[in-house]
C-alpha atoms as a PDB file:
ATOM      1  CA  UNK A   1       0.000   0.000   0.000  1.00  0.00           C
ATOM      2  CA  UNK A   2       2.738   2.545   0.860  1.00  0.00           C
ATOM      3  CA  UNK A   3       4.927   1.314  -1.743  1.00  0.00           C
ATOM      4  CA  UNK A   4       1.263   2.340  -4.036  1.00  0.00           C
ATOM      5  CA  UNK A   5       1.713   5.530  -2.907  1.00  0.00           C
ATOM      6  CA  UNK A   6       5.270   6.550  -3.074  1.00  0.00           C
ATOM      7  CA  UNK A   7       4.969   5.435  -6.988  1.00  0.00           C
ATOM      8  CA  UNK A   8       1.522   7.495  -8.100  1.00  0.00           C
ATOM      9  CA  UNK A   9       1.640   9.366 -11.143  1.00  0.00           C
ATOM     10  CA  UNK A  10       2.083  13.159 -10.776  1.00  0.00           C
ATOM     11  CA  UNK A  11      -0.634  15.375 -10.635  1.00  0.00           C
ATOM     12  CA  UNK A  12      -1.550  17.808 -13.475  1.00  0.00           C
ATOM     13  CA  UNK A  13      -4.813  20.442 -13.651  1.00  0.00           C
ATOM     14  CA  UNK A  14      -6.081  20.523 -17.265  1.00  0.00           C
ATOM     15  CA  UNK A  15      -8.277  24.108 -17.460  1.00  0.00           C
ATOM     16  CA  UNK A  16     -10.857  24.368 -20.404  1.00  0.00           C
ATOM     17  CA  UNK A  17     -10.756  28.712 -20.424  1.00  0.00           C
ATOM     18  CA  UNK A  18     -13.027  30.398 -22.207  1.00  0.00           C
ATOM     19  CA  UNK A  19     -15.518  33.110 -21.410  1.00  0.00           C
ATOM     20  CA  UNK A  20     -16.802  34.371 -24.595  1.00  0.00           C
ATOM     21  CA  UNK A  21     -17.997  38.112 -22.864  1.00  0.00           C
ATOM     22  CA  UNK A  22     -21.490  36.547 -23.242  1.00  0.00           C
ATOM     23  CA  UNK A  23     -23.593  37.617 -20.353  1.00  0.00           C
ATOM     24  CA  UNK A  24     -27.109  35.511 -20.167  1.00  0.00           C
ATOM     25  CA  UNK A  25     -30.285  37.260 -21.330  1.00  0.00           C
ATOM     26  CA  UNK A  26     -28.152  40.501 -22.471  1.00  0.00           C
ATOM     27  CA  UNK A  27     -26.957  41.493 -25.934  1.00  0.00           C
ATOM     28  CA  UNK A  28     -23.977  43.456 -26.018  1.00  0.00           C
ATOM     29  CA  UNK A  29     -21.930  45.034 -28.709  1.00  0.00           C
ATOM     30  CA  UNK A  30     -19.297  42.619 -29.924  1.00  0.00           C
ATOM     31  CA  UNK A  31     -16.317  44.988 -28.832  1.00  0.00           C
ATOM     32  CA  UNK A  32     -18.281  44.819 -25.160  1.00  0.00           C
ATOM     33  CA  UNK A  33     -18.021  41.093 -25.102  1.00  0.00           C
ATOM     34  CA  UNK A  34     -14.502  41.044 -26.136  1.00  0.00           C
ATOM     35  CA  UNK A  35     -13.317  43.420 -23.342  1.00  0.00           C
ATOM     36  CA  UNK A  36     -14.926  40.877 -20.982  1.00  0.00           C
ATOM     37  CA  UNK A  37     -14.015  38.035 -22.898  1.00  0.00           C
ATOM     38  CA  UNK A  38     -10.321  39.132 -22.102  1.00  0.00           C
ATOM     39  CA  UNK A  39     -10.761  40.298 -18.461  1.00  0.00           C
ATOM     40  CA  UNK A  40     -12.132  37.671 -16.995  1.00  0.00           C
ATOM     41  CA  UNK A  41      -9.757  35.538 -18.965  1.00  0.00           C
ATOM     42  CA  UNK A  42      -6.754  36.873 -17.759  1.00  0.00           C
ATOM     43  CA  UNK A  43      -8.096  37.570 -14.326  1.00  0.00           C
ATOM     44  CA  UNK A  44      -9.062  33.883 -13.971  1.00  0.00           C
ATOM     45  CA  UNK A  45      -4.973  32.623 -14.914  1.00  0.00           C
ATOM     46  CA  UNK A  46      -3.830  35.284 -12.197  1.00  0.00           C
ATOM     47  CA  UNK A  47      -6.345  33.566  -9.703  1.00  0.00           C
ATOM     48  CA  UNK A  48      -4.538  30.251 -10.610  1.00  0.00           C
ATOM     49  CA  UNK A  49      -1.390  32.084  -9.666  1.00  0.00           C
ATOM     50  CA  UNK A  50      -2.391  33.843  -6.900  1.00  0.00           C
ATOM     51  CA  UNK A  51      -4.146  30.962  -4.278  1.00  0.00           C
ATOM     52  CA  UNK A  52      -0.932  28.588  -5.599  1.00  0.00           C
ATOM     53  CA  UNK A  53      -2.008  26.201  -8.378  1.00  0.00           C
ATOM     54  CA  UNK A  54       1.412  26.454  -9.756  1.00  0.00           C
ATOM     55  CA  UNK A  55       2.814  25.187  -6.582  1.00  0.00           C
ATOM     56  CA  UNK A  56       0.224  22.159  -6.183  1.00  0.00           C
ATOM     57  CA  UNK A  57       0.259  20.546  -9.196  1.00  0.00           C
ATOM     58  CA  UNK A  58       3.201  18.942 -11.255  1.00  0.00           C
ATOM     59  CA  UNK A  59       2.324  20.455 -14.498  1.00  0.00           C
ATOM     60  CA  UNK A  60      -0.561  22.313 -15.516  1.00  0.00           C
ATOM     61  CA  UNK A  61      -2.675  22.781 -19.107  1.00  0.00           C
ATOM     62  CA  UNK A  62      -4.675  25.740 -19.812  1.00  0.00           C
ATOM     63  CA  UNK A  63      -6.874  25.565 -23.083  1.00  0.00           C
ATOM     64  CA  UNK A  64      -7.765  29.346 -23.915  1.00  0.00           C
ATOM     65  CA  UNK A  65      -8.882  30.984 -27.071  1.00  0.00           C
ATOM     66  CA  UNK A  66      -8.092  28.683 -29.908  1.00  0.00           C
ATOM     67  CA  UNK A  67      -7.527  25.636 -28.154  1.00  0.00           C
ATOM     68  CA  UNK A  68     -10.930  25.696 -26.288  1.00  0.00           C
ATOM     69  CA  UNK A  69     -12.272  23.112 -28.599  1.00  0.00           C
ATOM     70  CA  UNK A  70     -12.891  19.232 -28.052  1.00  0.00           C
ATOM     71  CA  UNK A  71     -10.210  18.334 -30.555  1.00  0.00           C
ATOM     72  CA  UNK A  72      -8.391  19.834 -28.348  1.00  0.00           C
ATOM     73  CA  UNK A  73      -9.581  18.874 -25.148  1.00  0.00           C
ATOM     74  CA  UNK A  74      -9.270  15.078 -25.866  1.00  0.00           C
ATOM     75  CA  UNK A  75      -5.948  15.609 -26.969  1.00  0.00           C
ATOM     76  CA  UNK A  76      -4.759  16.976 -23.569  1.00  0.00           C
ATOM     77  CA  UNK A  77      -6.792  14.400 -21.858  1.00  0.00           C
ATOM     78  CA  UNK A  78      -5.427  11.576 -23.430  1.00  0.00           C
ATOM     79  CA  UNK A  79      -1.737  12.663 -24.078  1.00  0.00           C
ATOM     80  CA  UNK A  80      -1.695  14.094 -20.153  1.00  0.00           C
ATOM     81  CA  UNK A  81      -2.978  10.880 -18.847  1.00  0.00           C
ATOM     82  CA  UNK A  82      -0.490   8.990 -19.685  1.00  0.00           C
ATOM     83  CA  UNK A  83       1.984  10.422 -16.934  1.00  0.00           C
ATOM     84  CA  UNK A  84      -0.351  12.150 -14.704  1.00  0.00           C
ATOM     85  CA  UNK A  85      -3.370  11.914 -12.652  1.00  0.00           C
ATOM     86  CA  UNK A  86      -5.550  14.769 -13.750  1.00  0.00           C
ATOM     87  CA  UNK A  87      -7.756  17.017 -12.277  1.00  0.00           C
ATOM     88  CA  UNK A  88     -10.328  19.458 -14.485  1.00  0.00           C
ATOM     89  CA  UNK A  89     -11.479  23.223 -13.934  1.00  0.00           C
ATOM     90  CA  UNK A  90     -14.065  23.963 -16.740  1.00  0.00           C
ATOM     91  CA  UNK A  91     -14.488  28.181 -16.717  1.00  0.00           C
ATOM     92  CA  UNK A  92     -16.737  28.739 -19.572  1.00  0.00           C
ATOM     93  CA  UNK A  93     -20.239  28.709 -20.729  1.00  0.00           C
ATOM     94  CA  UNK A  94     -22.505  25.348 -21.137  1.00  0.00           C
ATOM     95  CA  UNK A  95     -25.699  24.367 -22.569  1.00  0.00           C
ATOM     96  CA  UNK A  96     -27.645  21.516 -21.480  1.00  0.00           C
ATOM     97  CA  UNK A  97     -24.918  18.340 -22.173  1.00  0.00           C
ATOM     98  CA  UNK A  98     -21.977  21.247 -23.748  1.00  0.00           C
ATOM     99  CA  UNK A  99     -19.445  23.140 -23.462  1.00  0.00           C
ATOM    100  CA  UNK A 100     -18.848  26.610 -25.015  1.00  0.00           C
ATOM    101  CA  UNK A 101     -15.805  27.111 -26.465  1.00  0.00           C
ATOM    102  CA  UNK A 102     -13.670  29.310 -28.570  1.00  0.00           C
ATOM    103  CA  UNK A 103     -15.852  32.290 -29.642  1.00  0.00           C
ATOM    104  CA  UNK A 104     -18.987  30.824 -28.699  1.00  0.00           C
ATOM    105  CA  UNK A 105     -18.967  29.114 -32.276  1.00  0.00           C
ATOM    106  CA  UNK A 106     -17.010  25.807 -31.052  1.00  0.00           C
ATOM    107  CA  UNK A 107     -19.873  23.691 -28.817  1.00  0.00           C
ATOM    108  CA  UNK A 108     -17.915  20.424 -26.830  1.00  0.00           C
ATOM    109  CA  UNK A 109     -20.968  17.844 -26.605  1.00  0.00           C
ATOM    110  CA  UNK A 110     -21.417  14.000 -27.279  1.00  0.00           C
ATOM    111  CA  UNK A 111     -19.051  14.333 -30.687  1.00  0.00           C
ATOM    112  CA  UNK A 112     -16.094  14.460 -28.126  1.00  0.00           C
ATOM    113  CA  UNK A 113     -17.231  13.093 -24.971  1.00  0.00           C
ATOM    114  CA  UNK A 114     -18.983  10.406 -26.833  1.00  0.00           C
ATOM    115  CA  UNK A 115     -16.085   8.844 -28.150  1.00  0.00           C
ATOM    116  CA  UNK A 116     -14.162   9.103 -25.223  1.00  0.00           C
ATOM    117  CA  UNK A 117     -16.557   7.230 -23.106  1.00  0.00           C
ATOM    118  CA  UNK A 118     -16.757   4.598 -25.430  1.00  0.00           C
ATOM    119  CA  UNK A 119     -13.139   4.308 -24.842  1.00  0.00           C
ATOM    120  CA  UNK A 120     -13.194   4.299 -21.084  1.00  0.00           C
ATOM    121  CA  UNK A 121     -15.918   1.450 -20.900  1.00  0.00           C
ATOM    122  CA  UNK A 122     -13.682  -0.974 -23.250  1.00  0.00           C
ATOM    123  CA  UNK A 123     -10.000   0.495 -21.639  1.00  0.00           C
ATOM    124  CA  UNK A 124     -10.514   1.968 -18.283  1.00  0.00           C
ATOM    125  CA  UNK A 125      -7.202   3.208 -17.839  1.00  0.00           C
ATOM    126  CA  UNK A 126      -7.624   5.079 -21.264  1.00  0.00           C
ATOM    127  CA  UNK A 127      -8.038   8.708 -19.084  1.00  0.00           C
ATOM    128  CA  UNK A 128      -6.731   8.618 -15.481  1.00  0.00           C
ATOM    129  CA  UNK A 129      -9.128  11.838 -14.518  1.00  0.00           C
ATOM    130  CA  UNK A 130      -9.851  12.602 -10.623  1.00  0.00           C
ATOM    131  CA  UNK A 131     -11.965  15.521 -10.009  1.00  0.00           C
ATOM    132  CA  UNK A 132     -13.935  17.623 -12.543  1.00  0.00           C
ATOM    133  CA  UNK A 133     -14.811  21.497 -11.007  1.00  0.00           C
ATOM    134  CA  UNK A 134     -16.693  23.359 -13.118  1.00  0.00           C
ATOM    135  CA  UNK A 135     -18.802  27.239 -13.344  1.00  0.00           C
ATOM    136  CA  UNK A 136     -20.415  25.829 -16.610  1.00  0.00           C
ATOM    137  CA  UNK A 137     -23.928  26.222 -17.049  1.00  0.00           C
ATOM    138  CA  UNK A 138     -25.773  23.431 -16.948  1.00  0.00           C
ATOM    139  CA  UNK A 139     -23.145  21.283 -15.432  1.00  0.00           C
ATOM    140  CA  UNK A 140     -25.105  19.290 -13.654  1.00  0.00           C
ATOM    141  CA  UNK A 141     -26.377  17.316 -17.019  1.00  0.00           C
ATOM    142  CA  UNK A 142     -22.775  16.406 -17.409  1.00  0.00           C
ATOM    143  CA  UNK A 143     -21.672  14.871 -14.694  1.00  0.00           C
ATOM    144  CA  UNK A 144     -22.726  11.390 -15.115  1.00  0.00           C
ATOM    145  CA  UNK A 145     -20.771  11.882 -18.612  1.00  0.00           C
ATOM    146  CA  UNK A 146     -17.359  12.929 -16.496  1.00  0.00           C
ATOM    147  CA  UNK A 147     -18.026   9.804 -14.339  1.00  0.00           C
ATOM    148  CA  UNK A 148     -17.986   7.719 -17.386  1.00  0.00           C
ATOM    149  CA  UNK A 149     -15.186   9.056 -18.215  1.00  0.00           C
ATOM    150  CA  UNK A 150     -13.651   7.734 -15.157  1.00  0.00           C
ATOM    151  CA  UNK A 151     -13.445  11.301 -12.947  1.00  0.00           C
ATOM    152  CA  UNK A 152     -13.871  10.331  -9.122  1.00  0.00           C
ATOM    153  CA  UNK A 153     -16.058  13.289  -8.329  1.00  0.00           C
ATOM    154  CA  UNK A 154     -17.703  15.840 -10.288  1.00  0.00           C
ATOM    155  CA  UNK A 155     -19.761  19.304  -9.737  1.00  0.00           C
ATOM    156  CA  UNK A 156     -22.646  20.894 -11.438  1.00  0.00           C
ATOM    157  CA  UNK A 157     -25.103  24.081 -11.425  1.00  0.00           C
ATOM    158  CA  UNK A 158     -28.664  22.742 -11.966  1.00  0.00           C
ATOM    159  CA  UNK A 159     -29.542  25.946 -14.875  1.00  0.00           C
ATOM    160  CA  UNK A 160     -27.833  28.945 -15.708  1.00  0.00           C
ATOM    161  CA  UNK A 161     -24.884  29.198 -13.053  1.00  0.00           C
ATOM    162  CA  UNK A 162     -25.257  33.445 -12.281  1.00  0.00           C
ATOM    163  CA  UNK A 163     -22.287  32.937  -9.784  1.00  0.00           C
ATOM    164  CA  UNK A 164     -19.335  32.256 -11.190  1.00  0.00           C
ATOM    165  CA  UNK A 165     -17.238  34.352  -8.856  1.00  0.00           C
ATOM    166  CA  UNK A 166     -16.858  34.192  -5.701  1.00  0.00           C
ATOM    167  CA  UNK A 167     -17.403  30.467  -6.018  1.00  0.00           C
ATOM    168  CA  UNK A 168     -14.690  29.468  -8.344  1.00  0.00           C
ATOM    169  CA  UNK A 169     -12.324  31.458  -5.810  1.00  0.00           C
ATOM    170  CA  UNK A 170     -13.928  30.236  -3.107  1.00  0.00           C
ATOM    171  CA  UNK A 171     -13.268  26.894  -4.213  1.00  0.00           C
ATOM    172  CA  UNK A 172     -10.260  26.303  -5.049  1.00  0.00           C
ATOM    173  CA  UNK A 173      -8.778  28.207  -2.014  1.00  0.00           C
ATOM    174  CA  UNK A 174     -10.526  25.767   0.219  1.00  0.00           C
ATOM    175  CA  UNK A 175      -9.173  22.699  -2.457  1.00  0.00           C
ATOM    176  CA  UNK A 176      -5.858  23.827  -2.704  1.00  0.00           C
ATOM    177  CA  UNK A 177      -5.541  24.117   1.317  1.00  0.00           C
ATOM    178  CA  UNK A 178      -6.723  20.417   1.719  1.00  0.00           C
ATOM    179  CA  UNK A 179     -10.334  20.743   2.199  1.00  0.00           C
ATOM    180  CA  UNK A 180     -12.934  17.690   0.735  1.00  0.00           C
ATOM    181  CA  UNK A 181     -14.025  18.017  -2.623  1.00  0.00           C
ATOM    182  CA  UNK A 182     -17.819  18.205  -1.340  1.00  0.00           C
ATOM    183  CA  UNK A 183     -16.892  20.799   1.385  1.00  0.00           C
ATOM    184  CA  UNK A 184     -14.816  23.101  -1.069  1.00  0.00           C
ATOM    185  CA  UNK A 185     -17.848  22.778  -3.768  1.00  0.00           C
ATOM    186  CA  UNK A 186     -20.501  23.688  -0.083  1.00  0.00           C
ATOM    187  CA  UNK A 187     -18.297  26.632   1.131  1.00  0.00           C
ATOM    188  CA  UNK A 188     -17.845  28.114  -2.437  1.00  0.00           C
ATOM    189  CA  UNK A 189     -22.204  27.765  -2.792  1.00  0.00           C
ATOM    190  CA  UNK A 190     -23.004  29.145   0.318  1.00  0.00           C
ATOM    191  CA  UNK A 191     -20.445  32.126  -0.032  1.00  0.00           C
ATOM    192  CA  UNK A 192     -21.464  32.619  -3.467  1.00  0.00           C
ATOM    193  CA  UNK A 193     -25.436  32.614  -1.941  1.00  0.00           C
ATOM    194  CA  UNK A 194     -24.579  34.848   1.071  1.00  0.00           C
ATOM    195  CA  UNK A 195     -23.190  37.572  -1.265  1.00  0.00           C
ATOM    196  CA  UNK A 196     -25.574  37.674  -4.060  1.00  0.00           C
ATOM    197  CA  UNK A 197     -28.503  37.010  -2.202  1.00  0.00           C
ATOM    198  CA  UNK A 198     -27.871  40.949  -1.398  1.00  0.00           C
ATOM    199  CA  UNK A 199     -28.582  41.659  -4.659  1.00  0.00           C
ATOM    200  CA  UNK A 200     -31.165  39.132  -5.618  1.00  0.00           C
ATOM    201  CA  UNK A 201     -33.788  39.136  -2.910  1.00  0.00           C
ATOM    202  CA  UNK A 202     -36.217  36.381  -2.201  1.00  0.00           C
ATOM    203  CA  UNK A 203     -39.634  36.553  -3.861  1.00  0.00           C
ATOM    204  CA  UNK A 204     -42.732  38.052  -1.930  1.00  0.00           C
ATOM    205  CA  UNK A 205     -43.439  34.458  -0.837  1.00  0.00           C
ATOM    206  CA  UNK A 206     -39.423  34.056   0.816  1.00  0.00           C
ATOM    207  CA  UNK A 207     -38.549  31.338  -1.664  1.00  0.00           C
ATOM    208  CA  UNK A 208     -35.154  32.422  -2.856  1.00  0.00           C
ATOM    209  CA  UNK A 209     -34.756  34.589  -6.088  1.00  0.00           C
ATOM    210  CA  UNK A 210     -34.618  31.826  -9.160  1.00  0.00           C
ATOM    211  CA  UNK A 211     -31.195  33.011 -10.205  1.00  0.00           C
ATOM    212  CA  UNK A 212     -29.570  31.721  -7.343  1.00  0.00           C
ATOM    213  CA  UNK A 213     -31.751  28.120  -7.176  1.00  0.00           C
ATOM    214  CA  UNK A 214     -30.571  27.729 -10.545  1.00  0.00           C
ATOM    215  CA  UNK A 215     -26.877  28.123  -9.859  1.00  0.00           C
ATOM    216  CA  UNK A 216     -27.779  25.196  -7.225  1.00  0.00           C
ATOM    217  CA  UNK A 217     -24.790  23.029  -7.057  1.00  0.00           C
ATOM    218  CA  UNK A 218     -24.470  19.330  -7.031  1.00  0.00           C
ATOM    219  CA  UNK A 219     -21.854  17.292  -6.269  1.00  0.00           C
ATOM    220  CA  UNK A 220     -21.500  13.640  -7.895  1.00  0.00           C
ATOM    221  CA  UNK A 221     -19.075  11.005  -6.794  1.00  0.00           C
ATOM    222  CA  UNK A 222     -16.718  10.709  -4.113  1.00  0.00           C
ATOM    223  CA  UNK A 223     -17.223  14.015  -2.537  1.00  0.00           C
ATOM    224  CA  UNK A 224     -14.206  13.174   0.394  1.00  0.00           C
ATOM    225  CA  UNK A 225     -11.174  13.532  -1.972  1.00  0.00           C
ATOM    226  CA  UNK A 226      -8.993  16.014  -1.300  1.00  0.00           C
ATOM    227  CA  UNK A 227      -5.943  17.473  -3.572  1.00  0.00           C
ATOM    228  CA  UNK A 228      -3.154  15.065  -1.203  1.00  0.00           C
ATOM    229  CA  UNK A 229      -5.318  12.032  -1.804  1.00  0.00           C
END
């Protein structure tokens, strides 16, 4: 068992990055969503740096712009898993089953998670994934897909995921410092509720406001892993 240990395969962080500068339910001028498109872009790799990603993991692959596509994506997971254990941040859009990449015009569905799948059920060992964390919208409708895939544990928003921030910095200070999957994911929610439920009150009935039920989050798999395990 210790000898197990000692001989485990590095760990790497594979980051799907794209924002877009979409904003749900608001049309903005294209130079509008390319301003955000870049802040939040660059502001999310400075987060990485900041809380210490760099320092926890052995190598670490971010797939902005260009590369946020699934030819891509597959790539990295397959050529990375071969001398790592991986672990997954997804920071951009979904759909129901997606993810948005590069320019909004690149969607990552079943014609790249399919096939991967497939190949997990015949050759487990084909992706050697460990936890998925993702601000995606929609998330939630693929996390039975990242189990196939072989990931441990996976999150997901239940709808449209209006909180973004402060959960995914929420999150992974709490991961990073050692903390449970499931209690990272439950500390990032109920930050991310406590702060926005200032802005989005609860109806006249006290139910809360329906942005922040549907950025619900749900937690799939073996919630007790931590970044040491």
């Amino acid at each position: 068992m210790q000898a197990a240990h000692l001989f485990r395969k590095p760990l790497a962080l594979v980051v799907f990055l794209e924002n877009v500068g979409h904003i749900a339910g608001i049309k903005l001028p294209q130079w509008v969503m390319d301003c955000i498109d870049f802040v939040t872009e660059e502001y999310a790799k400075l987060l990485l740096r900041l809380l210490g990603v760099y320092r926890r993991y052995d190598k670490v692959v971010i797939l902005e712009d260009a590369k946020a596509n699934g030819a891509a994506l597959t790539t990295a997971l397959l050529e990375t898993s071969r001398t790592h254990r991986i672990d997954v941040l997804l920071l951009a859009h979904g759909h129901t089953g997606q993810l948005i990449g590069y320019l909004g015009k690149q969607r990552v569905g079943d014609e790249t998670f399919g096939p991967l799948c497939t190949a997990c059920a015949q050759a487990p060992e084909t992706l050697d994934l460990r936890m998925v964390y993702g601000v995606n919208c929609y998330g939630y409708s693929l996390t039975e897909t990242w189990r196939a895939m072989g990931a441990k544990v996976v999150n997901g928003a239940v709808g449209v995921n209006w909180m973004p921030e402060p959960s995914l910095a929420v999150f992974l200070y709490n991961w990073l410092h050692g903390k449970p999957y499931s209690e990272a994911v439950q500390r990032s929610n109920h930050t991310a509720n406590r702060f926005w439920q200032r802005v989005w009150r609860p109806t006249a009935e006290g139910t809360p406001h329906p942005f922040l039920l549907s950025s619900r989050q749900v937690v799939v798999g073996s919630g007790d892993i931590t970044i040491d395990s």
